[in-house]
Every structure is written in C-alpha cells, then in structure tokens.
Protein backbone atom coordinates (compact mmCIF):
# COMPACT_ATOMS: atom_id res chain seq x y z
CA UNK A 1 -4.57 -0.97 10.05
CA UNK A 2 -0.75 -2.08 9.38
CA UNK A 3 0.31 -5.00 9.84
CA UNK A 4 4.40 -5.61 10.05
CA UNK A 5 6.21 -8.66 10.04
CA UNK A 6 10.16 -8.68 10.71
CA UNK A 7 12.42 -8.93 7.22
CA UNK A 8 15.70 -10.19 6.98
CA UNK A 9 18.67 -7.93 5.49
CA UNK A 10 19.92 -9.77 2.76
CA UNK A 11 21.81 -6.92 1.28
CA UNK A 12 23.35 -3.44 1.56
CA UNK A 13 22.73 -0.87 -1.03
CA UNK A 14 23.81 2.54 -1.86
CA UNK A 15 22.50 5.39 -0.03
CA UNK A 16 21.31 4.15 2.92
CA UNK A 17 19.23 1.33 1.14
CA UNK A 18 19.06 -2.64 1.84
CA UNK A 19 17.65 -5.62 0.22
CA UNK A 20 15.25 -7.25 2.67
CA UNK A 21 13.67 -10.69 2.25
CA UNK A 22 10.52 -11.93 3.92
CA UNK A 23 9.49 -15.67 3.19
CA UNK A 24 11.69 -15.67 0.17
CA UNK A 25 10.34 -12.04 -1.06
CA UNK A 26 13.21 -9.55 -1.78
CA UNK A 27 12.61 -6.14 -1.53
CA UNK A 28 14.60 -2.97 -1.62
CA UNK A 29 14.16 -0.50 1.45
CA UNK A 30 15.62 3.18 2.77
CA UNK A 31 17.60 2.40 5.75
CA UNK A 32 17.42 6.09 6.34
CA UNK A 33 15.48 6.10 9.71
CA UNK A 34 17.85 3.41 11.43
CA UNK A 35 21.86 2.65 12.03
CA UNK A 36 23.75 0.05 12.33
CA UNK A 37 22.00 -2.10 9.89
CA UNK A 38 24.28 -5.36 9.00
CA UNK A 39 23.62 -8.15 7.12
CA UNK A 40 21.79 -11.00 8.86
CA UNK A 41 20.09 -8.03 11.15
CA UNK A 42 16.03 -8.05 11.43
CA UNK A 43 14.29 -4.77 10.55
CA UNK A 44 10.62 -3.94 10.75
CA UNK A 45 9.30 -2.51 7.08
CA UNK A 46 6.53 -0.08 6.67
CA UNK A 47 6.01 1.59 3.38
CA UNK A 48 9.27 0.82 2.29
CA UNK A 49 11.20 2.15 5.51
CA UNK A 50 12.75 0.14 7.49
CA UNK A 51 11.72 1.49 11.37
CA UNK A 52 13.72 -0.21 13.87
CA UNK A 53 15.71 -3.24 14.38
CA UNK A 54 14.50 -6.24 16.07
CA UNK A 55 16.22 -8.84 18.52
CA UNK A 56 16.80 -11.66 16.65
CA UNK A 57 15.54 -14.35 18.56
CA UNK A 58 12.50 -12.33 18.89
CA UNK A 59 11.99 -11.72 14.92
CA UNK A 60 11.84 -15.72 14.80
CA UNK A 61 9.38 -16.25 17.20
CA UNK A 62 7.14 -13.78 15.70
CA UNK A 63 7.67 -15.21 12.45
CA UNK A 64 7.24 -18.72 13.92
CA UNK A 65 3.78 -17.38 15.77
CA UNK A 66 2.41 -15.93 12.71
CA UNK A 67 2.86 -19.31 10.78
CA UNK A 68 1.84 -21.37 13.32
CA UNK A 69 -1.64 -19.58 13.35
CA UNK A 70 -2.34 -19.36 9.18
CA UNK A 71 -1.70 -15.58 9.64
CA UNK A 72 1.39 -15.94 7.33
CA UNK A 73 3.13 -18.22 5.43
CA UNK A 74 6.42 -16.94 6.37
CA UNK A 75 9.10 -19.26 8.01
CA UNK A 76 12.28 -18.00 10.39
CA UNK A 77 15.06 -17.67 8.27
CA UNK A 78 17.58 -19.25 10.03
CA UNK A 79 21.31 -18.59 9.13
C-alpha cells in the first residue's frame, strides 16, 4: 500500500524536473506526467513522479489532517 502526501514545488529543473519539498524535505521529481507545474503549485509524488496537481487549499488540509492525527509530522507550507 502507498501512501501520498501533497509536496510543494519549490523549484523548476531541466527537463521536465522540479524540486519538491515536503515538511522541509527537498526532493527532485520528473514532471513528465503533468503540465502546468509553477512554483508554489501542490503535486502528488509517487516513486519520484509527480501525478497530478492538487487544489491548494485542499493540499493544506490534508497536510493539516495528517498532523493533527500523528500520521505525519508534516505542516502546511504556507506562502
């Protein structure tokens, strides 16, 4: 079983790649499966792939309902 929680693009890369972060964990991801990735945008990771992009207001209140249950220790990360 997977379990995905929504990353933050914190960076654009070359060839369709991003930096994401995810309670202050930067990773680099293929943006190769979705468009219009900007900075600031929420993406859901799998496997290195980012798979779609998420509403932002909904990204925070997942990351917010995560937290609030000791399922994560990840925080919104609020602009």
């Amino acid at each position: 079983m997977c379990l995905a929680l929504p990353a933050r693009v914190v960076e654009l890369s070359a060839d369709d790649n991003a930096v994401v972060d995810l309670g202050g964990v930067r990773k680099q991801v293929s943006l190769a499966l979705v468009e219009g990735i900007t900075v600031g945008d929420y993406v859901i990771v799998h496997v290195g792939f980012a798979l779609t992009k998420l509403d932002p207001e909904e990204a925070e209140q997942t990351l917010r309902t995560f937290a609030e249950a000791g399922l994560a220790t990840v925080a919104p990360a609020l602009p």
